[in-house]
PDB file of N, CA and C in Angstrom:
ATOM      1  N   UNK A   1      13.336  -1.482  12.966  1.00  0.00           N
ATOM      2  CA  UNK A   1      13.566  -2.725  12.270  1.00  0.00           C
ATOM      3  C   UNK A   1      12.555  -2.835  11.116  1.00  0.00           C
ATOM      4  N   UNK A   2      12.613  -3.005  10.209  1.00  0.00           N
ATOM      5  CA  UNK A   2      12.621  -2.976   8.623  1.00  0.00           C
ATOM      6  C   UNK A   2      11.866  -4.507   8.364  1.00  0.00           C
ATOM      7  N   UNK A   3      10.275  -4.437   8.092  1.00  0.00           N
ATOM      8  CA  UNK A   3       9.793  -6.007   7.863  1.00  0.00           C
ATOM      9  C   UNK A   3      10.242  -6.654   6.697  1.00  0.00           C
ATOM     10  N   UNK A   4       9.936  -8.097   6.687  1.00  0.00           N
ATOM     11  CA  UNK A   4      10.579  -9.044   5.850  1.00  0.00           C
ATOM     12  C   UNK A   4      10.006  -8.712   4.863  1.00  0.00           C
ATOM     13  N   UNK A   5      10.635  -9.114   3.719  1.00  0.00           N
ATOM     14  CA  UNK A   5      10.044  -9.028   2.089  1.00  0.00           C
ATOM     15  C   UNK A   5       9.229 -10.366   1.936  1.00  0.00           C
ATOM     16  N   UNK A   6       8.355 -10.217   1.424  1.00  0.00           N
ATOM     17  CA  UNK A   6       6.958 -11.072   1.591  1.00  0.00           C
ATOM     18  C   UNK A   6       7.990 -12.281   0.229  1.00  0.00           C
ATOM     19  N   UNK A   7       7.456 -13.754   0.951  1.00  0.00           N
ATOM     20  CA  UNK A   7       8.248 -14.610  -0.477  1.00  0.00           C
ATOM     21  C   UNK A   7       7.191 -14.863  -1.557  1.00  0.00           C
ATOM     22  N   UNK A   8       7.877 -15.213  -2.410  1.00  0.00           N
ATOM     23  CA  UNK A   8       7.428 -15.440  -3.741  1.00  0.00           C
ATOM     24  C   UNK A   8       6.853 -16.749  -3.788  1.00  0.00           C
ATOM     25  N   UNK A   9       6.403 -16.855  -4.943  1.00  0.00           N
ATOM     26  CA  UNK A   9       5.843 -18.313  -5.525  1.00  0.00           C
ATOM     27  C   UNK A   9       6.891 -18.901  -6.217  1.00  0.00           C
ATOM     28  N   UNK A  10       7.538 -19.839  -6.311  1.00  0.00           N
ATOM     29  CA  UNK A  10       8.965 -20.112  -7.093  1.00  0.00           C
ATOM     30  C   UNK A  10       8.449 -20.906  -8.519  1.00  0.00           C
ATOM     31  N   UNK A  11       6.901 -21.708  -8.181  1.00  0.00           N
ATOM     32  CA  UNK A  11       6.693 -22.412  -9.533  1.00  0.00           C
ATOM     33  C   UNK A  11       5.656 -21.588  -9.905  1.00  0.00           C
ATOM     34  N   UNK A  12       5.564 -21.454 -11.115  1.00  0.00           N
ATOM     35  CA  UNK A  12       4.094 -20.750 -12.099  1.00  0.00           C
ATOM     36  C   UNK A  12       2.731 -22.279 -11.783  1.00  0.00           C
ATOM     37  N   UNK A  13       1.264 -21.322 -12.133  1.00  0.00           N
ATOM     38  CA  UNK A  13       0.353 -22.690 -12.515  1.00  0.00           C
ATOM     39  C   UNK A  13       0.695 -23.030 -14.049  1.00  0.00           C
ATOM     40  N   UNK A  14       1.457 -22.481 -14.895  1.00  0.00           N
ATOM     41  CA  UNK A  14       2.335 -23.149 -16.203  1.00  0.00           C
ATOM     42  C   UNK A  14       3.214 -23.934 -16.109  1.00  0.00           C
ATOM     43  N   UNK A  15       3.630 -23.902 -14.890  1.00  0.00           N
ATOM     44  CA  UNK A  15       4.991 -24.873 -14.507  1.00  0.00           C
ATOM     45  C   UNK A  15       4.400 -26.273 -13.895  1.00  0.00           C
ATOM     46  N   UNK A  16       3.585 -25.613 -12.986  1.00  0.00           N
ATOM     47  CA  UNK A  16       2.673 -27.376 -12.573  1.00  0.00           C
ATOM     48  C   UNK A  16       2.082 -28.414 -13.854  1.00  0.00           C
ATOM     49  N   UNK A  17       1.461 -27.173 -14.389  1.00  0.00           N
ATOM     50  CA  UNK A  17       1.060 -28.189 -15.713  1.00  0.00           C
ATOM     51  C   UNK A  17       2.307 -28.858 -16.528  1.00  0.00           C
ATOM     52  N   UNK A  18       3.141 -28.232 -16.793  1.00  0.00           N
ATOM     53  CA  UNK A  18       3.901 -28.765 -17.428  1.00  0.00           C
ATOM     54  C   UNK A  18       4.597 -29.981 -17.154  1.00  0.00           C
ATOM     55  N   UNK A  19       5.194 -29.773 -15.635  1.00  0.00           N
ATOM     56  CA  UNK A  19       5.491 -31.099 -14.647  1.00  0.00           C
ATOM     57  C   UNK A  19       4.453 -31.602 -14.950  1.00  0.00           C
ATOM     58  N   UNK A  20       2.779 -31.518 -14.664  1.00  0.00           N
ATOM     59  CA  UNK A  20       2.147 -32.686 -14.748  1.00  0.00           C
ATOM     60  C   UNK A  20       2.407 -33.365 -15.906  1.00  0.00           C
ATOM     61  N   UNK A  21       2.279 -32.631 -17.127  1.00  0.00           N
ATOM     62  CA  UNK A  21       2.290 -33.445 -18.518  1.00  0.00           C
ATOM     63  C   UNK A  21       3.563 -34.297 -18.550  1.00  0.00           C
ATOM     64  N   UNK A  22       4.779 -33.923 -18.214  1.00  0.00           N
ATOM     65  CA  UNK A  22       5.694 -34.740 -17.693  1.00  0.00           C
ATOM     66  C   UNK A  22       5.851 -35.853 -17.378  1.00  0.00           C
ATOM     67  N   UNK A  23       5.263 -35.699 -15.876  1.00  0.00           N
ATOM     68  CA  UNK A  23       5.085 -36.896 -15.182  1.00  0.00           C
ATOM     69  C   UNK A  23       4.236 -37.999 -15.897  1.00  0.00           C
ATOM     70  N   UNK A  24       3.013 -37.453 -16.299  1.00  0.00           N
ATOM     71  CA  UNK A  24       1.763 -38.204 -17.436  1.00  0.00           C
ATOM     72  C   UNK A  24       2.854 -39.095 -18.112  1.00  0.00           C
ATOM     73  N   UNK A  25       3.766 -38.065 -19.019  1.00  0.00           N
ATOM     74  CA  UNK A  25       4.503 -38.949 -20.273  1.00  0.00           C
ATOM     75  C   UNK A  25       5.615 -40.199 -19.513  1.00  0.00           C
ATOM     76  N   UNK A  26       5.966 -39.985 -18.954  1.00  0.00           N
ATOM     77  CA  UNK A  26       6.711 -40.756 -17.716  1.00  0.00           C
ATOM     78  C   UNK A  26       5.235 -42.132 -17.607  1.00  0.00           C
ATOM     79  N   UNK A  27       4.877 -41.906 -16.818  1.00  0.00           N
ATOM     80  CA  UNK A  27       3.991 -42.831 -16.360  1.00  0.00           C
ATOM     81  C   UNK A  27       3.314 -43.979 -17.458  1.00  0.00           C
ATOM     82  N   UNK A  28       3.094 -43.328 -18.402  1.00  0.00           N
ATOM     83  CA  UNK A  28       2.471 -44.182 -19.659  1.00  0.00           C
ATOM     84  C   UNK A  28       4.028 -45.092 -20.405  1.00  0.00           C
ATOM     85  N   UNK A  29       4.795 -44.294 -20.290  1.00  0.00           N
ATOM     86  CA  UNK A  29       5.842 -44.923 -20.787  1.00  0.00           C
ATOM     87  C   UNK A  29       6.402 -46.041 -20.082  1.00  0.00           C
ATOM     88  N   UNK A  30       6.292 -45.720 -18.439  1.00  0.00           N
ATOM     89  CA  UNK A  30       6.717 -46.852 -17.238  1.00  0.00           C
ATOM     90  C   UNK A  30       5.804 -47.574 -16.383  1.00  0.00           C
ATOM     91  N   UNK A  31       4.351 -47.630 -17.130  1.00  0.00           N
ATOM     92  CA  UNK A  31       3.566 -48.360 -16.193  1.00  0.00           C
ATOM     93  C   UNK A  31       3.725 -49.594 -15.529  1.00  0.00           C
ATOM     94  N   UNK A  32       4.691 -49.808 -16.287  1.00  0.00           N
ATOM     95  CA  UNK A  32       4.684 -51.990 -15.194  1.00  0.00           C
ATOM     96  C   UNK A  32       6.020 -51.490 -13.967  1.00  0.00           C
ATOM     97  N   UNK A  33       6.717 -50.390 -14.120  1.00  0.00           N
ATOM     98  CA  UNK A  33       7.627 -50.623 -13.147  1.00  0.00           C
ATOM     99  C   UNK A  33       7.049 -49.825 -11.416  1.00  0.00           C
ATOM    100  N   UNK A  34       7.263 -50.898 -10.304  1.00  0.00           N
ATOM    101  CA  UNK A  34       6.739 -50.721  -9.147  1.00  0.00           C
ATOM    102  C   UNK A  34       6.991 -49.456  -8.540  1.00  0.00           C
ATOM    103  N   UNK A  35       7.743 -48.395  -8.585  1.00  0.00           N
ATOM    104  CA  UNK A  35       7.789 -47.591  -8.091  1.00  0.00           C
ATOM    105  C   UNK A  35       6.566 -46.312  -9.205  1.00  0.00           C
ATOM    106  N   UNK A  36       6.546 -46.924 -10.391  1.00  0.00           N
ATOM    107  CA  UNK A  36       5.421 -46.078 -11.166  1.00  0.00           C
ATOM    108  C   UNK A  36       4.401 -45.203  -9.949  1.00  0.00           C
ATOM    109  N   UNK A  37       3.935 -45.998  -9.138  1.00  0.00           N
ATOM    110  CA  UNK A  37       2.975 -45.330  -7.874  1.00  0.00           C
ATOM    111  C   UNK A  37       3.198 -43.844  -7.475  1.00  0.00           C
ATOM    112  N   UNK A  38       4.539 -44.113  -7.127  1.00  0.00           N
ATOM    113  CA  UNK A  38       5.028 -42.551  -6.378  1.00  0.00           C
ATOM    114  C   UNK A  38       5.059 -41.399  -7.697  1.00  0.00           C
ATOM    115  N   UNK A  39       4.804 -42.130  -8.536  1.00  0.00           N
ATOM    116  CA  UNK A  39       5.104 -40.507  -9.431  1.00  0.00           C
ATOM    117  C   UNK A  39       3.776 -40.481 -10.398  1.00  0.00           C
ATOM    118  N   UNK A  40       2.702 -41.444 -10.038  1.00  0.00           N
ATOM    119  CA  UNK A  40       1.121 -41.635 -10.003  1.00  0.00           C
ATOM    120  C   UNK A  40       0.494 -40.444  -8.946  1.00  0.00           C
ATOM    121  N   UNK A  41       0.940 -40.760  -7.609  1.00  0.00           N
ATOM    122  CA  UNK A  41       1.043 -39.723  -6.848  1.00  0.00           C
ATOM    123  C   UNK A  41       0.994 -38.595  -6.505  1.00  0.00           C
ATOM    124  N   UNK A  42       2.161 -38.836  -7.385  1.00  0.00           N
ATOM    125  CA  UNK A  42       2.687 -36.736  -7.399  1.00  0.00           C
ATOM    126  C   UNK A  42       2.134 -36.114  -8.906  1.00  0.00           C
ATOM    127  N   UNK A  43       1.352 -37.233  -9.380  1.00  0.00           N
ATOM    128  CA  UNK A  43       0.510 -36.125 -10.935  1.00  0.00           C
ATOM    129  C   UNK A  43      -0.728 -35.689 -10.104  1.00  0.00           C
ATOM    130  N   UNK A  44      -1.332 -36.573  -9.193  1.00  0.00           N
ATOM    131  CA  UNK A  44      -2.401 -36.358  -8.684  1.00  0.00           C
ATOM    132  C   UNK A  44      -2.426 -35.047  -7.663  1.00  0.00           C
ATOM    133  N   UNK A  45      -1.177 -35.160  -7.172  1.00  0.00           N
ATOM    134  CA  UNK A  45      -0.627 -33.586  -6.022  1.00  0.00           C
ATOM    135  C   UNK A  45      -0.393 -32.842  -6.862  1.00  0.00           C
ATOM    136  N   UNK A  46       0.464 -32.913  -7.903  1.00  0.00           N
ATOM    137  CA  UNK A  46       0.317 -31.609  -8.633  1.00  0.00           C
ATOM    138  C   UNK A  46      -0.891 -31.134  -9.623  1.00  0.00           C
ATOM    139  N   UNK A  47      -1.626 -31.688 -10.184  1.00  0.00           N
ATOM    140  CA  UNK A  47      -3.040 -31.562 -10.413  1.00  0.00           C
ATOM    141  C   UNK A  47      -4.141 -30.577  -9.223  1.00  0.00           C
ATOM    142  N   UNK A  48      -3.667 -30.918  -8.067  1.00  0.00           N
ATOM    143  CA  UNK A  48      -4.588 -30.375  -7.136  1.00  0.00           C
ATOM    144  C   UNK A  48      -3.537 -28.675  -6.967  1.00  0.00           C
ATOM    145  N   UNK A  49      -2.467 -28.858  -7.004  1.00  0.00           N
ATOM    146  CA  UNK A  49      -1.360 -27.412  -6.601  1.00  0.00           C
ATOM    147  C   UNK A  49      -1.925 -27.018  -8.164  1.00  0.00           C
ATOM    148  N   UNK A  50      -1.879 -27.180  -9.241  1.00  0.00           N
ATOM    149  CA  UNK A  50      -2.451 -26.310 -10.610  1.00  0.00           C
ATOM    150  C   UNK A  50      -3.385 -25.764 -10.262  1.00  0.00           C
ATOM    151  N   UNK A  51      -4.319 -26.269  -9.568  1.00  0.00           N
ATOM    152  CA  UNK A  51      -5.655 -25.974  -9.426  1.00  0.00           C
ATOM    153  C   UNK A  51      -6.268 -24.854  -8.529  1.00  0.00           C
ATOM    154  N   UNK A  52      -5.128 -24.504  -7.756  1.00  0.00           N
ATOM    155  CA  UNK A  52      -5.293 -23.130  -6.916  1.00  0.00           C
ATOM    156  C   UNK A  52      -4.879 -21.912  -7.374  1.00  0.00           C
TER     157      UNK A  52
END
């Protein structure tokens, strides 16, 4: 029996950044609306996933 093929990384650390800058432009553009938080959130999670 034949081992598994090791998986890949599917996003680049170019791709996190980019989502982050994203999300950034998002956020400045939608700061008064209440769900703004969750995608406050996820700049801060993806900031930390760039970072490895």
């Amino acid at each position: 029996m034949s081992e598994p093929t090791r998986a890949r990384a599917v996003l680049s650390t170019e791709d996190f950044k980019l989502i982050r800058e994203a999300v950034l432009f998002y956020l400045r553009a939608h700061e008064d609306v209440p769900e703004s938080i969750k995608f406050s959130n996820l700049y801060h999670r993806l900031g930390s996933a760039a970072g490895r």
